[in-house]
Protein backbone atom coordinates (compact mmCIF):
# COMPACT_ATOMS: atom_id res chain seq x y z
CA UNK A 1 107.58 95.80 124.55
CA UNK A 2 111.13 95.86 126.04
CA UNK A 3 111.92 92.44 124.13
CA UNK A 4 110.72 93.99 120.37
CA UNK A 5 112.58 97.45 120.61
CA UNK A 6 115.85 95.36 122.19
CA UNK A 7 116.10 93.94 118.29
CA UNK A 8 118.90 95.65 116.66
CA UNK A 9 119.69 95.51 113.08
CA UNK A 10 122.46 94.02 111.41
CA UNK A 11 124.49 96.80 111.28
CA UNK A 12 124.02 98.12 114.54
CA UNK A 13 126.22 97.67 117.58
CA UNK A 14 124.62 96.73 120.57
CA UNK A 15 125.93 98.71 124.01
CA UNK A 16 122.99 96.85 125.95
CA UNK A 17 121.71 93.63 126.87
CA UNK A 18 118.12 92.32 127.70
CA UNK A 19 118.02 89.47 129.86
CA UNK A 20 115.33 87.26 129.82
CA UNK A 21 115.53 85.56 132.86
CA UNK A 22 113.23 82.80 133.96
CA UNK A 23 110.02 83.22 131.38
CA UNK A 24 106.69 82.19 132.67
CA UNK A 25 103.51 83.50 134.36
CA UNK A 26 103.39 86.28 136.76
CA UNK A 27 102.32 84.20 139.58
CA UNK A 28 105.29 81.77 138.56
CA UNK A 29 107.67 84.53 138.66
CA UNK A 30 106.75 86.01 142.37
CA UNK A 31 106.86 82.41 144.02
CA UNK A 32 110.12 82.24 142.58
CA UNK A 33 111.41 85.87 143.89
CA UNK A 34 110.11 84.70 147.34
CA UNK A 35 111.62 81.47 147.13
CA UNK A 36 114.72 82.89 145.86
CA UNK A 37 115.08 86.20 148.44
CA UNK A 38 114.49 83.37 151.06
CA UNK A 39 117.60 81.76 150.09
CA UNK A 40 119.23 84.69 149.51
CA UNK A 41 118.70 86.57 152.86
CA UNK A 42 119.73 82.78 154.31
CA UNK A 43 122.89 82.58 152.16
CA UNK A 44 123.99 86.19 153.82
CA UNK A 45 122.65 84.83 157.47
CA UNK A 46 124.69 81.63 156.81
CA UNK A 47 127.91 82.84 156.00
CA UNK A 48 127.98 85.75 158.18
CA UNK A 49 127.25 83.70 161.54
CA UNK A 50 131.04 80.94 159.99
CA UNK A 51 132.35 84.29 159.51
CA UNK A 52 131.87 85.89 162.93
CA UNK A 53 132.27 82.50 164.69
CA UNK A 54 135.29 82.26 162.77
CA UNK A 55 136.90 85.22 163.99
CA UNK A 56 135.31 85.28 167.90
CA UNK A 57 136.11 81.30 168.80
CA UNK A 58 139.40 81.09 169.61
CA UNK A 59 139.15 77.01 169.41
CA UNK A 60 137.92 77.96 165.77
CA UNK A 61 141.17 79.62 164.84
CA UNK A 62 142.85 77.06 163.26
CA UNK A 63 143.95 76.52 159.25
CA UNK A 64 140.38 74.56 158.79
CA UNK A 65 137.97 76.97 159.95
CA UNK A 66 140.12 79.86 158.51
CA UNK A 67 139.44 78.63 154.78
CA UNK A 68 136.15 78.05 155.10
CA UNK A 69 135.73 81.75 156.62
CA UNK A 70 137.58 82.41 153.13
CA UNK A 71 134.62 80.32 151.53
CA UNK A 72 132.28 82.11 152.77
CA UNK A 73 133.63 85.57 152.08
CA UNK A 74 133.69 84.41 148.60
CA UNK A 75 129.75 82.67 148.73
CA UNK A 76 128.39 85.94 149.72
CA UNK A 77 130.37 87.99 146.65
CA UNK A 78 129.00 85.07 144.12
CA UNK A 79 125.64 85.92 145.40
CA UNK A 80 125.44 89.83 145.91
CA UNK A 81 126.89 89.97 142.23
CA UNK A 82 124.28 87.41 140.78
CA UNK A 83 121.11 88.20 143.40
CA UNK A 84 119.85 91.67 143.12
CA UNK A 85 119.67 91.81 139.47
CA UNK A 86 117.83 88.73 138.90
CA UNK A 87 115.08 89.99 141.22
CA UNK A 88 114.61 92.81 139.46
CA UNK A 89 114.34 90.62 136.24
CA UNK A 90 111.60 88.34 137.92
CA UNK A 91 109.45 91.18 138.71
CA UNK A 92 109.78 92.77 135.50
CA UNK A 93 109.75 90.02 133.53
CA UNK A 94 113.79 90.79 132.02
CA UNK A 95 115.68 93.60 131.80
CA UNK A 96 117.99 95.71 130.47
CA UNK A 97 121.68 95.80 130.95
CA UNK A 98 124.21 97.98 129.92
CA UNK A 99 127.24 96.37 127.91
CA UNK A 100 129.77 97.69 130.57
CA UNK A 101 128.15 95.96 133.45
CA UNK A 102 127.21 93.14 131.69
CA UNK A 103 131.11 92.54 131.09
CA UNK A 104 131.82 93.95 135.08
CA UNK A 105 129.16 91.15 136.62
CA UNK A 106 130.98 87.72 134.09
CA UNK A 107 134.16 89.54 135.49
CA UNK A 108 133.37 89.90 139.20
CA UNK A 109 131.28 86.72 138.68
CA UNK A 110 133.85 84.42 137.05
CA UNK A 111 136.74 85.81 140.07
CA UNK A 112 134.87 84.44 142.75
CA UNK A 113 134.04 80.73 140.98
CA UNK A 114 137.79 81.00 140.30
CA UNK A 115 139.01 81.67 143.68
CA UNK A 116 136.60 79.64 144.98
CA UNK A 117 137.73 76.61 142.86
CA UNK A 118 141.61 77.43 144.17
CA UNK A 119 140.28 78.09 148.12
CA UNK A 120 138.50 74.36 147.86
CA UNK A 121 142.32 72.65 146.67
CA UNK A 122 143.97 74.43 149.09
CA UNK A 123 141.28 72.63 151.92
CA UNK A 124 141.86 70.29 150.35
CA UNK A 125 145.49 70.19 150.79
CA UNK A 126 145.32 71.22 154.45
CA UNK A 127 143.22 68.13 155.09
CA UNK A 128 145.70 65.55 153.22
CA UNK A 129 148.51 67.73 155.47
CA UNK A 130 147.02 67.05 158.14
CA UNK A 131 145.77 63.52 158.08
CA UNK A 132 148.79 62.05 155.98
CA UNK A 133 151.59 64.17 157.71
CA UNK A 134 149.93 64.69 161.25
CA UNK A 135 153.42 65.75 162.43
CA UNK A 136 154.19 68.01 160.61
CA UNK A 137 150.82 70.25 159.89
CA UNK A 138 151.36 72.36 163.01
CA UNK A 139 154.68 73.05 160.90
CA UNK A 140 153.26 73.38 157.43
CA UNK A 141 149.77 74.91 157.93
CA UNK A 142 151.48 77.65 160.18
CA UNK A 143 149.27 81.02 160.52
CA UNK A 144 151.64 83.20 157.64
CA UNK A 145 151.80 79.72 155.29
CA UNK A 146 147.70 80.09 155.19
CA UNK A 147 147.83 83.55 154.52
CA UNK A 148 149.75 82.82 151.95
CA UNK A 149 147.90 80.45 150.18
CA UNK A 150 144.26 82.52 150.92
CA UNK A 151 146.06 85.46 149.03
CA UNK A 152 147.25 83.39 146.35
CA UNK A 153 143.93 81.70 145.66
CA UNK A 154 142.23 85.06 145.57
CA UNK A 155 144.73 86.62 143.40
CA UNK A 156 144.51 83.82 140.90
CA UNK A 157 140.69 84.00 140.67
CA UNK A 158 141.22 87.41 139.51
CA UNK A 159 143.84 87.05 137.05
CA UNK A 160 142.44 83.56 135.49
CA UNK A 161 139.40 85.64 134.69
CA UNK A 162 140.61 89.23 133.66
CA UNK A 163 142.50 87.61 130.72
CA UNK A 164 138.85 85.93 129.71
CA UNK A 165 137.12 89.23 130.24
CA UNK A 166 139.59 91.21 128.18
CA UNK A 167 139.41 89.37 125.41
CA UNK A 168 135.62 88.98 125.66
CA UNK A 169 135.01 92.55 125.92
CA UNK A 170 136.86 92.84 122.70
CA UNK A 171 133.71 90.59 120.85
CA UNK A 172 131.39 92.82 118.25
CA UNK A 173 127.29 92.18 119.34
CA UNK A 174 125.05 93.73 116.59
CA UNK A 175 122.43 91.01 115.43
CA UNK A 176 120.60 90.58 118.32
CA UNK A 177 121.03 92.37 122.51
CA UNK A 178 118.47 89.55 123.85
CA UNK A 179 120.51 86.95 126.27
CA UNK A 180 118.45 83.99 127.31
CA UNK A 181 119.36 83.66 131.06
CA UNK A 182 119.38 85.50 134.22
CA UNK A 183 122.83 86.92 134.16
CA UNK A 184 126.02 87.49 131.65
CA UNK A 185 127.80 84.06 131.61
CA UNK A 186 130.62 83.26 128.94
CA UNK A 187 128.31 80.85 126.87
CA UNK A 188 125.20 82.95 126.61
CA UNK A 189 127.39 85.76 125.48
CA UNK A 190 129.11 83.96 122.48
CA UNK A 191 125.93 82.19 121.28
CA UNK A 192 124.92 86.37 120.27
CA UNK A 193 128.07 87.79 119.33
CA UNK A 194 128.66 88.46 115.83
CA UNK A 195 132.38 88.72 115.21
CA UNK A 196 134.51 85.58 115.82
CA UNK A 197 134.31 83.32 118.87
CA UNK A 198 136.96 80.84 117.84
CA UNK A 199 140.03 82.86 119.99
CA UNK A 200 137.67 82.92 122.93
CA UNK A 201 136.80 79.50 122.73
CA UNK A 202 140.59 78.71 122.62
CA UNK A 203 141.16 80.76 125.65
CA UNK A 204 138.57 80.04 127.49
CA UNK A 205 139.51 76.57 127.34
CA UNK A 206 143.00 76.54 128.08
CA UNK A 207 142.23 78.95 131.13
CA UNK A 208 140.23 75.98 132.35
CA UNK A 209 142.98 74.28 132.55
CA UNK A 210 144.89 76.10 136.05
CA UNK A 211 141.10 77.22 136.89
CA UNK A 212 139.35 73.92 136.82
CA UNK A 213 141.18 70.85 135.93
CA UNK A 214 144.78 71.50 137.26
CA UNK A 215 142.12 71.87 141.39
CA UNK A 216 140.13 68.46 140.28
CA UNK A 217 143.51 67.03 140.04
CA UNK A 218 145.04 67.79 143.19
CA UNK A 219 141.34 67.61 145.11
CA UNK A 220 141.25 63.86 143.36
CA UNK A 221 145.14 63.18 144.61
CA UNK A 222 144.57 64.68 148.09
CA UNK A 223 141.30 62.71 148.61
CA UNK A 224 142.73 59.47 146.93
CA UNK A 225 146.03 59.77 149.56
CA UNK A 226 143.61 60.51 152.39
CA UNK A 227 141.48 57.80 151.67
CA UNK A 228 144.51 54.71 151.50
CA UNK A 229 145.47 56.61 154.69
CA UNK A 230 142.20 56.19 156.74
CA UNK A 231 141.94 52.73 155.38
CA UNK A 232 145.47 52.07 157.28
CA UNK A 233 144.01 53.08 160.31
CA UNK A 234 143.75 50.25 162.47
CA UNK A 235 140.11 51.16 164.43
CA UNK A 236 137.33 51.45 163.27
CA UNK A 237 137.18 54.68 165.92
CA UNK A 238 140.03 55.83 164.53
CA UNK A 239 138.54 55.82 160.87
CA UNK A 240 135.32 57.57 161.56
CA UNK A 241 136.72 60.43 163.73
CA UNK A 242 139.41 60.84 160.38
CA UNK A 243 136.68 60.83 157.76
CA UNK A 244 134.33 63.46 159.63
CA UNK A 245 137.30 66.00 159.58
CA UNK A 246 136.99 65.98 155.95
CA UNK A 247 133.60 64.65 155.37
CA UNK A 248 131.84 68.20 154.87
CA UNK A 249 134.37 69.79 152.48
CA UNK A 250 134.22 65.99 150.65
CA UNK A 251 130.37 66.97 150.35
CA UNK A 252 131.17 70.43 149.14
CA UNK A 253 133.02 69.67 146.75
CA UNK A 254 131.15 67.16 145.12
CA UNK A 255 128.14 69.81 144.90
CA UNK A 256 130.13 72.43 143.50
CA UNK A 257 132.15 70.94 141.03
CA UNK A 258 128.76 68.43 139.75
CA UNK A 259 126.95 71.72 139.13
CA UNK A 260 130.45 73.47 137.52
CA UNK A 261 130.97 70.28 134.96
CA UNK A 262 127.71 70.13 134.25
CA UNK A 263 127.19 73.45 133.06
CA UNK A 264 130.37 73.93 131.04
CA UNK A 265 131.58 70.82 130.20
CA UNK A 266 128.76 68.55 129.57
CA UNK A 267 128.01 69.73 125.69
CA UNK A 268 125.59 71.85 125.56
CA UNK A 269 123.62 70.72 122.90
CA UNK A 270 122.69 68.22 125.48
CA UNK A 271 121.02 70.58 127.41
CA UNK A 272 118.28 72.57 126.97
CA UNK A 273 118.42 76.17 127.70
CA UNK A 274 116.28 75.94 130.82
CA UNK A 275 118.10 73.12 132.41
CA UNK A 276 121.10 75.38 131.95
CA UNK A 277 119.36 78.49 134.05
CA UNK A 278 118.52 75.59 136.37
CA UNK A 279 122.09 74.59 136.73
CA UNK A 280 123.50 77.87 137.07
CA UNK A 281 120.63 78.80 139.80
CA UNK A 282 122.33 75.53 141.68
CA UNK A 283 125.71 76.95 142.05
CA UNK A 284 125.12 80.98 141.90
CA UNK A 285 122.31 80.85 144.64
CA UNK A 286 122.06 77.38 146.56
CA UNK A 287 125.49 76.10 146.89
CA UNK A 288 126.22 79.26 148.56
CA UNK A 289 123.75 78.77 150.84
CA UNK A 290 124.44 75.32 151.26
CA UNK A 291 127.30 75.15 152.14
CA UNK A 292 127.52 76.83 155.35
CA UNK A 293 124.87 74.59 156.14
CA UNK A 294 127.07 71.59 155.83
CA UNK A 295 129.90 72.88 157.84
CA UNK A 296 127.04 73.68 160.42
CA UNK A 297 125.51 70.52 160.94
CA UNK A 298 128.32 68.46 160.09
CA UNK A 299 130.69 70.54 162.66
CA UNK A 300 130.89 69.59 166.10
CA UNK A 301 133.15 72.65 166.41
CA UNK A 302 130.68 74.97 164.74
CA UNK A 303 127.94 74.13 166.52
CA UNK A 304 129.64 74.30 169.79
CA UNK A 305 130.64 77.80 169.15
CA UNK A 306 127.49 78.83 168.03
CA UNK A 307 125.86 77.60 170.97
CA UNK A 308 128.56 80.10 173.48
CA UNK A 309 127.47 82.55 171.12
CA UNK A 310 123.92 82.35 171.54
CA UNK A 311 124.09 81.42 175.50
CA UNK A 312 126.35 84.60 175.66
CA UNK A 313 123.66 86.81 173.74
CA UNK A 314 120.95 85.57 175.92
CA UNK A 315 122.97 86.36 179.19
CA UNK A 316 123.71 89.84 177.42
CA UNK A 317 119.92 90.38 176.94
CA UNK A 318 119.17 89.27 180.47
CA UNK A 319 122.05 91.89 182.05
CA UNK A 320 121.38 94.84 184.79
CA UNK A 321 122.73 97.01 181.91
CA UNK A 322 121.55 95.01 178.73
CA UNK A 323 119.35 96.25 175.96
CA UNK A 324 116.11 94.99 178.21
CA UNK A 325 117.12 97.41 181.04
CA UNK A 326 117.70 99.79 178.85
CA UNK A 327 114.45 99.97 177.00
CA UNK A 328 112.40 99.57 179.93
CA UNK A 329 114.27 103.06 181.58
CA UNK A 330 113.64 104.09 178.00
CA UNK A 331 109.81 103.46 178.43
CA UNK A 332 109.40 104.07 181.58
């Protein structure tokens, strides 16, 4: 019922969206909400626990650990903006949207796969600084330097993606409010808009340029300089304790930039429109719950600190004065 009366005629300009989501049988739909809430809730759990290690270990406050505490701040955004909305779509088989905050969620949405593209180069660059310039990274990577840069990546998430938004909110919808995914991404949007596409196209494109391409270049020069430099190591020792400093961002990388490409610049006539929502599921929901898991069981230094943490808990619980005492005078 909510899909006929979303039909607009010609003439009519559209001020909501349906979303469609991921079609298919009721039963199909709630194993997907639990999968999907599962990965969710783990996402949060993930991130939180790099966050608070993060800022509690003092052997964990170094450059490093401080951008991927950035990462995560940025992983849990991508996925409170995309999450909660796409359940309620799965369990009522789409919904509406409202024009305004279809255009606030591609804005909010495209600032944090922005920034997050920038806060990758800049680990990027902290791990060529500090494997091809050992000497100096105490020097370059000071504490105010990777402020800097954390600010500067953010900033330029928001900006690369307000001048997309603007003109995008500008675009006339009145043949049809139906969008064929599970949120309000850039391509969706044009495929229903009615008035011309070409100047967004245009911009959208040469924004990729200092969003996307202008990182993949300096990821691919910091990596290739890294690389020559482990291979001039002389040990093999030497080699594999300089790869697994930058082993897990290496892996992170790779996942989030495959899923990126492959979603908006492999054409998509390529693709069908469910391998699309498939692709976009990858990088909106399980990269950001991947990837603390990478940096968990990749990281010596993670997993030693959440060890303390949990050992410290336990000794907490087990306290005259802990929350144990307490509930049993409580009871008692």
């Amino acid at each position: 019922m909510a899909q006929d009366t979303g039909i607009k005629y010609n003439l009519t300009v559209v001020n909501e969206f349906f979303l469609l989501g991921f079609q298919g049988s009721q039963c199909f739909r709630i194993f997907l909400f639990c999968l999907l809430l599962i990965v969710y809730f783990g996402t949060i759990f993930g991130n939180l626990l790099i966050i608070t290690l993060v800022s509690t270990s003092q052997n964990l406050h170094t450059p490093m650990y401080f951008f991927i505490s950035q990462l995560s701040i940025s992983d849990i955004l991508l996925t409170t903006d995309i999450a909660p909305n796409m359940f309620h779509i799965l369990l009522n088989d789409g919904a509406t949207i409202s024009f305004v905050t279809c255009i606030a969620q591609f804005c909010f949405f495209g600032a944090m796969e922005a920034s997050e593209c920038f806060l990758l180069t800049v680990m990027s660059y902290d791990r060529y600084v500090a494997i091809c310039n050992p000497l100096r990274y105490t020097s370059i990577m000071t504490n105010n330097n990777c402020m800097k840069l954390a600010i500067v990546s953010w900033l330029l998430g928001l900006i690369v993606l307000l001048l997309d938004t603007v003109t995008i909110s500008t675009l006339l919808f009145c043949a049809s409010n139906i969008i064929d995914h599970f949120f309000c991404d850039i391509l969706p949007l044009l495929d229903i808009a009615c008035s011309g596409t070409f100047i967004v196209q245009i911009e959208s494109f040469v924004l990729s340029v200092p969003a996307i391409f202008t990182p993949t270049s300096i990821i691919i020069y910091s990596y290739t300089n890294i690389v020559l430099a482990i291979l001039r190591i002389p040990s093999n020792l030497g080699k594999k304790k300089a790869f697994s400093t930058c082993s897990s961002h290496l892996t992170v990388v790779c996942v989030y930039y495959w899923t990126i490409f492959s979603v908006y610049v492999v054409p998509t006539k390529r693709k069908t429109m469910t391998i699309s929502k498939v692709l976009s599921l990858l990088y909106t929901v399980f990269t950001p719950m991947i990837n603390p898991m990478i940096y968990s069981f990749r990281n010596k230094d993670i997993k030693k600190a959440a060890s303390r943490a949990g050992l410290a808990i336990g000794q907490f619980w087990q306290m005259p004065e802990g929350p144990v005492a307490v509930v049993g005078r409580l009871i008692r």
